[in-house]
C-alpha atoms as a PDB file:
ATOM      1  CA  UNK A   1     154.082  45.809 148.893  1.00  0.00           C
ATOM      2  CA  UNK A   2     153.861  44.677 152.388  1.00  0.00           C
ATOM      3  CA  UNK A   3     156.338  42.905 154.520  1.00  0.00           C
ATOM      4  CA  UNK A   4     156.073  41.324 157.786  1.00  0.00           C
ATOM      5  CA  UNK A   5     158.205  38.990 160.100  1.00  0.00           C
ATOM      6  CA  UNK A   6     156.417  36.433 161.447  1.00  0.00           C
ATOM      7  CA  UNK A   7     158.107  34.596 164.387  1.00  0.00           C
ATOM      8  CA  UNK A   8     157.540  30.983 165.333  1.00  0.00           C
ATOM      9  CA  UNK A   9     159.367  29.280 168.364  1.00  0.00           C
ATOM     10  CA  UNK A  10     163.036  30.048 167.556  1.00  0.00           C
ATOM     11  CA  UNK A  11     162.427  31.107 163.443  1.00  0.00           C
ATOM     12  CA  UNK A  12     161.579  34.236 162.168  1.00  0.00           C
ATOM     13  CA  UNK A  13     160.366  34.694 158.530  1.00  0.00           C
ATOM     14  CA  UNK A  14     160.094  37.581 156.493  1.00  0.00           C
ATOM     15  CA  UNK A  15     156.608  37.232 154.488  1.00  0.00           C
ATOM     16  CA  UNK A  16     155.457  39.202 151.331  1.00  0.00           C
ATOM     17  CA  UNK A  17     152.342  40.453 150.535  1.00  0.00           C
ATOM     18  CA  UNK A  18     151.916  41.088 147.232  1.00  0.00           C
ATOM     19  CA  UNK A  19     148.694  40.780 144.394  1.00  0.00           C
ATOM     20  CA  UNK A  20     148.201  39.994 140.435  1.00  0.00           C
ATOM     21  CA  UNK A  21     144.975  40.782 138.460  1.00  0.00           C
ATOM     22  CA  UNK A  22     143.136  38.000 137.218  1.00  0.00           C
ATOM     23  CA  UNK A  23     140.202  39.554 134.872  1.00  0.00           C
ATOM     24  CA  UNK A  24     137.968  42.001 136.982  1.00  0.00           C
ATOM     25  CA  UNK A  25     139.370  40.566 140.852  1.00  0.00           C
ATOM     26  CA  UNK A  26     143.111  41.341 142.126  1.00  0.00           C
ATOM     27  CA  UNK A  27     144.932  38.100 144.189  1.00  0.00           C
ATOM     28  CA  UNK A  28     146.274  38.819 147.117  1.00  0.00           C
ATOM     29  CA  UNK A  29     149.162  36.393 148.370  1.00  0.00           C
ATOM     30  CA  UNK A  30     150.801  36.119 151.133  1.00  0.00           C
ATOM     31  CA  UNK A  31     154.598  33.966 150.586  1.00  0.00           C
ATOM     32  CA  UNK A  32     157.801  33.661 151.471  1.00  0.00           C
ATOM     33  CA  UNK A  33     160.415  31.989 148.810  1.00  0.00           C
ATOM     34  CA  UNK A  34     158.299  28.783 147.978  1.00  0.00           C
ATOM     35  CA  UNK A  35     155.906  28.860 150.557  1.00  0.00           C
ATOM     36  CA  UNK A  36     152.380  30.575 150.354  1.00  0.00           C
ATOM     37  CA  UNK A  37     150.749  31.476 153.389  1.00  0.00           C
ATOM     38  CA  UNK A  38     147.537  32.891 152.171  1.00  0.00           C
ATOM     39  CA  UNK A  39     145.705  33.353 149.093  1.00  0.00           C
ATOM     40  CA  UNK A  40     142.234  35.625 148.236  1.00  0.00           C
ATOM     41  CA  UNK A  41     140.870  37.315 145.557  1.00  0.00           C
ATOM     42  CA  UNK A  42     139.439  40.652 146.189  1.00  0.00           C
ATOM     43  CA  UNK A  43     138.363  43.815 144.283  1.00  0.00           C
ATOM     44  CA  UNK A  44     140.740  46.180 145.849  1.00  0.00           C
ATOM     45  CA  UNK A  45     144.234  45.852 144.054  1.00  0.00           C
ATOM     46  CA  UNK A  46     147.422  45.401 146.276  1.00  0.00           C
ATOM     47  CA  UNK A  47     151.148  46.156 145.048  1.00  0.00           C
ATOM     48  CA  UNK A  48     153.811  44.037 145.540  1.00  0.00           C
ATOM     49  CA  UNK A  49     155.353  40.877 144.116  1.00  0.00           C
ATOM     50  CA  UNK A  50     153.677  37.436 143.805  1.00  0.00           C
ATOM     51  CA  UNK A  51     155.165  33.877 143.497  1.00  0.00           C
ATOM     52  CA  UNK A  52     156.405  33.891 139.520  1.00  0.00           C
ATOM     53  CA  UNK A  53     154.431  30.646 139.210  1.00  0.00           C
ATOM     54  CA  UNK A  54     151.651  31.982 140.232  1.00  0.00           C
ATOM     55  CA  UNK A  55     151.788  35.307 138.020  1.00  0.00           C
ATOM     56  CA  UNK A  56     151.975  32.425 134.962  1.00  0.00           C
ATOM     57  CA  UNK A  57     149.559  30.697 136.292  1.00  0.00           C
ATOM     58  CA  UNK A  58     146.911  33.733 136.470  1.00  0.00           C
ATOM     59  CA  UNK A  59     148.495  34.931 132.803  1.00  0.00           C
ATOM     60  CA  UNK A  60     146.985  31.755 131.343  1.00  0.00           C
ATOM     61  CA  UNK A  61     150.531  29.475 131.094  1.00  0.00           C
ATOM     62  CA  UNK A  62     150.014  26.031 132.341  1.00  0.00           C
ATOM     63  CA  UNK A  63     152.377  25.954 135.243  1.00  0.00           C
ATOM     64  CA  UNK A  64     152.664  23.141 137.693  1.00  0.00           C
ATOM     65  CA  UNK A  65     151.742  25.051 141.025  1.00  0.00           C
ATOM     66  CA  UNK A  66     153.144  21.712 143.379  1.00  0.00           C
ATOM     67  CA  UNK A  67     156.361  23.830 143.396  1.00  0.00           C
ATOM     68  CA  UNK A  68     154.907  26.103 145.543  1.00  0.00           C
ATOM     69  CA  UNK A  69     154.477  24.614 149.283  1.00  0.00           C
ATOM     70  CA  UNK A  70     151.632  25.250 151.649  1.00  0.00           C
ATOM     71  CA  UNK A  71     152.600  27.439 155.054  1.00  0.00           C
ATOM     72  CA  UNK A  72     149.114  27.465 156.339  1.00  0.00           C
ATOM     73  CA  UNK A  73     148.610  24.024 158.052  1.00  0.00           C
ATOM     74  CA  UNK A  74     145.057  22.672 157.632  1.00  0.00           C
ATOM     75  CA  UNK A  75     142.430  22.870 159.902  1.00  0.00           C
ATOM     76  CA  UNK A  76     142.346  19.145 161.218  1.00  0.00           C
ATOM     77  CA  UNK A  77     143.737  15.683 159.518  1.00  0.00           C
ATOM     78  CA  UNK A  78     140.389  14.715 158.141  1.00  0.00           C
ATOM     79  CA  UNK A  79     140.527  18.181 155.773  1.00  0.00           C
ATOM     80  CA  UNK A  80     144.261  17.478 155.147  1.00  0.00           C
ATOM     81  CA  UNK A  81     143.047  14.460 153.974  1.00  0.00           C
ATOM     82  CA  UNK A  82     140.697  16.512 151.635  1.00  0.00           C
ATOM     83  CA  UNK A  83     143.235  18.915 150.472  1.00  0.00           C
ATOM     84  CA  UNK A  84     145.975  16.258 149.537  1.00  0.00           C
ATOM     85  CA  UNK A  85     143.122  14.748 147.368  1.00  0.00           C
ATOM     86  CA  UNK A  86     142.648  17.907 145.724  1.00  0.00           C
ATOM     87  CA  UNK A  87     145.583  18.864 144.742  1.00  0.00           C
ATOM     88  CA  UNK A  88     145.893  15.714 142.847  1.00  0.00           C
ATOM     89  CA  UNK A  89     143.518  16.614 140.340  1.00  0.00           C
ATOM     90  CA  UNK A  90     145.281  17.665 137.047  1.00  0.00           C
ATOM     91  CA  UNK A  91     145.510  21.342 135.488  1.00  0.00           C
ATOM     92  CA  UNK A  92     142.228  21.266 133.133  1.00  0.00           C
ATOM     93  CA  UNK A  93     139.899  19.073 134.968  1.00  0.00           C
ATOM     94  CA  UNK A  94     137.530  18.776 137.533  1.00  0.00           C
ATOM     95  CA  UNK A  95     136.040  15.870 139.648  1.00  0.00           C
ATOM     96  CA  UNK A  96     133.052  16.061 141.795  1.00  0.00           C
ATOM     97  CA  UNK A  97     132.471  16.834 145.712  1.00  0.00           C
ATOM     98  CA  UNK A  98     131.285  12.973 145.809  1.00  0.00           C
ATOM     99  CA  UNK A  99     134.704  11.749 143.934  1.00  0.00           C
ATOM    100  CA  UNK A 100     136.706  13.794 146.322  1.00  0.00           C
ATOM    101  CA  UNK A 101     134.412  12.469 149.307  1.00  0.00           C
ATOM    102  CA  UNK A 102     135.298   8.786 148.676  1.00  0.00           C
ATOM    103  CA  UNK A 103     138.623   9.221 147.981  1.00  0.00           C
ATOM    104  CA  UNK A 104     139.047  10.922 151.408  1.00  0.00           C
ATOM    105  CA  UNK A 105     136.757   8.778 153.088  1.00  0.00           C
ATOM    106  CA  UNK A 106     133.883  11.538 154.251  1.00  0.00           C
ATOM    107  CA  UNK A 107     131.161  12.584 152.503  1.00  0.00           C
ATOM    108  CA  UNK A 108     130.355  15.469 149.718  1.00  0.00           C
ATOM    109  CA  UNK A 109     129.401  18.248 152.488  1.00  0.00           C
ATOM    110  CA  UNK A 110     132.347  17.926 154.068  1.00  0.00           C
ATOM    111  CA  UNK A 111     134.041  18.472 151.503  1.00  0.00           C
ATOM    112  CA  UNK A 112     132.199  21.390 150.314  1.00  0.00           C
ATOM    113  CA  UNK A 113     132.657  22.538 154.063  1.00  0.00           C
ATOM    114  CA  UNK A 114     136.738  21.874 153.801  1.00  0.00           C
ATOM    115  CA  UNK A 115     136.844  23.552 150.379  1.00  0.00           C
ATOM    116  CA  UNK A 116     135.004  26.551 151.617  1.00  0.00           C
ATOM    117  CA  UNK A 117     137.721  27.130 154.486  1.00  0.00           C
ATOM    118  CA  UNK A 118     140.661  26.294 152.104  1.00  0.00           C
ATOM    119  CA  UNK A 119     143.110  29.191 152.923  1.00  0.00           C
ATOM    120  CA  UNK A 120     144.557  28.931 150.114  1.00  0.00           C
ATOM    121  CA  UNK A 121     142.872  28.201 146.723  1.00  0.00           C
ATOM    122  CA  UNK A 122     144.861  27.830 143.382  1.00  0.00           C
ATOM    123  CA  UNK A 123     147.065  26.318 145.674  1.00  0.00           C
ATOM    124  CA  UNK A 124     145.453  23.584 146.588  1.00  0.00           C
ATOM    125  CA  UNK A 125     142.765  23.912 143.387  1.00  0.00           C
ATOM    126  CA  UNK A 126     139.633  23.866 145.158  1.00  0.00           C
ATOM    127  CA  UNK A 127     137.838  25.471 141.675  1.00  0.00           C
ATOM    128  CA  UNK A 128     138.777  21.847 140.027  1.00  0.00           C
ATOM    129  CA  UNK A 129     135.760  20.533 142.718  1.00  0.00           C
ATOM    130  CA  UNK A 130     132.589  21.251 140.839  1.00  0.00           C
ATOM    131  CA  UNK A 131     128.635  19.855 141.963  1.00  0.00           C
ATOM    132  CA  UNK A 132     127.508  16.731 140.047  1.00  0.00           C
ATOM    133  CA  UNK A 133     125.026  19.199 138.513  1.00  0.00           C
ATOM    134  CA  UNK A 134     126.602  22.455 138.016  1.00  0.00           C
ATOM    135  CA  UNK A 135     129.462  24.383 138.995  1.00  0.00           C
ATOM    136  CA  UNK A 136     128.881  24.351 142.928  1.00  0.00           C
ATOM    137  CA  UNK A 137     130.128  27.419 145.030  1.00  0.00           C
ATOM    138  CA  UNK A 138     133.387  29.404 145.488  1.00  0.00           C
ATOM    139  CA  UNK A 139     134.424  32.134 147.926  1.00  0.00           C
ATOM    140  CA  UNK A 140     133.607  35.092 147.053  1.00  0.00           C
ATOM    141  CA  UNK A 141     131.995  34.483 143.504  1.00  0.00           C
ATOM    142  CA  UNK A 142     131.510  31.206 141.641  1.00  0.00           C
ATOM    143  CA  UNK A 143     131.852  33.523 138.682  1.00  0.00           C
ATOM    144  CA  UNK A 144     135.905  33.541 139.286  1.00  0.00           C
ATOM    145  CA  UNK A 145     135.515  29.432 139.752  1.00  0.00           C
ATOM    146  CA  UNK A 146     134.248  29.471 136.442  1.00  0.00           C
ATOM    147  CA  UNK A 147     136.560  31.692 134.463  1.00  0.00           C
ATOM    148  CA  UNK A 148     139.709  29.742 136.065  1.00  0.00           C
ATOM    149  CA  UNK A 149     138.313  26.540 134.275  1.00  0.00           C
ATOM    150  CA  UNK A 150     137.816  28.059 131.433  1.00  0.00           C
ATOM    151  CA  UNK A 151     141.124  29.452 131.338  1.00  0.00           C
ATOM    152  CA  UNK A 152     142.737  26.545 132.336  1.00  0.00           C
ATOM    153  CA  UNK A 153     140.630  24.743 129.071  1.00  0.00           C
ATOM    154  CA  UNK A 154     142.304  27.121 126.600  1.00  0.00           C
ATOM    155  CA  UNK A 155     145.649  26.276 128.115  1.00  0.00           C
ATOM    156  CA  UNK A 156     145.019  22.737 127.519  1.00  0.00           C
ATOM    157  CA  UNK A 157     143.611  23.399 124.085  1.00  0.00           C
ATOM    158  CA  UNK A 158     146.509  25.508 123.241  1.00  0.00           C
ATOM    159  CA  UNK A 159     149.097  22.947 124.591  1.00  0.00           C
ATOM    160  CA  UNK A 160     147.544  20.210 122.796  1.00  0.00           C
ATOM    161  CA  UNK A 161     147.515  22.162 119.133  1.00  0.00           C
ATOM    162  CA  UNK A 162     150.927  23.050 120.238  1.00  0.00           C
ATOM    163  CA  UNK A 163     152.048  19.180 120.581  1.00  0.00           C
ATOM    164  CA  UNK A 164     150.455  18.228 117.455  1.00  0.00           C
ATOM    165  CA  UNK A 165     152.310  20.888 115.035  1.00  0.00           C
END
């Protein structure tokens, strides 16, 4: 586990760095209480402690990530505008680059350009934003988009079987 302080104007906070395993790639966060700083998957494992949400999350739960707050400002109002949009869409489903684009007011490559930047994904659910034709692209391997909405279908499968017992 790694811990830094990270000082801004008269604040200091302490930040975490810790990582989970989610099938064959390791997430590395970066947090503080409720607020995530960073978030990347990589092959390399890290130790340390993530946000509990999150370690639900990546164990398959459905878990309503909102509780967790963004520390990493983004890049610019228009791709605020993008990421508010995004994390809108519901655990379990996806909408396309175009939906996003015209509820944000910009087009599909923008999107695609915002989403590609997005410091931190799960977060604001950037794998929930798929191509009108396929699956579209994810940073570092689509392959990790696509088993996150897969697992996030067998939650909702599981929930709903759940609810009707």
């Amino acid at each position: 586990m790694h811990r830094r302080i990270i000082r801004g104007g008269d604040e200091a906070v302490e930040v975490i760095e810790g990582g989970a395993r989610f099938g064959l790639w390791y997430v590395h966060v970066r947090w503080s209480g409720t607020t995530v700083y960073q978030v990347r998957f990589s092959r390399i494992p890290i130790s340390g402690p993530v946000p509990v949400a999150l370690t639900q999350y990546l164990s398959g739960r459905i878990v309503d990530l909102s509780t967790l707050t963004c520390g990493s400002p983004p890049a610019g109002e228009h791709y605020a505008r993008i990421y508010e949009e995004v994390q809108r869409i519901p655990y379990g489903e996806t909408v396309t680059y175009g939906e996003v684009a015209e509820r944000s007011g910009t087009t599909a490559r923008v999107v695609g350009q915002a989403l590609s930047r997005n410091m931190l994904p799960l977060i604001i659910p950037c794998h929930r934003v798929v191509a009108r034709d396929g699956i579209g692209g994810f940073t570092p391997d689509p392959a990790i988009k696509a088993d996150l909405l897969a697992m996030e279908q067998r939650g909702k499968r599981q929930s709903r079987r759940r609810t009707e017992d």
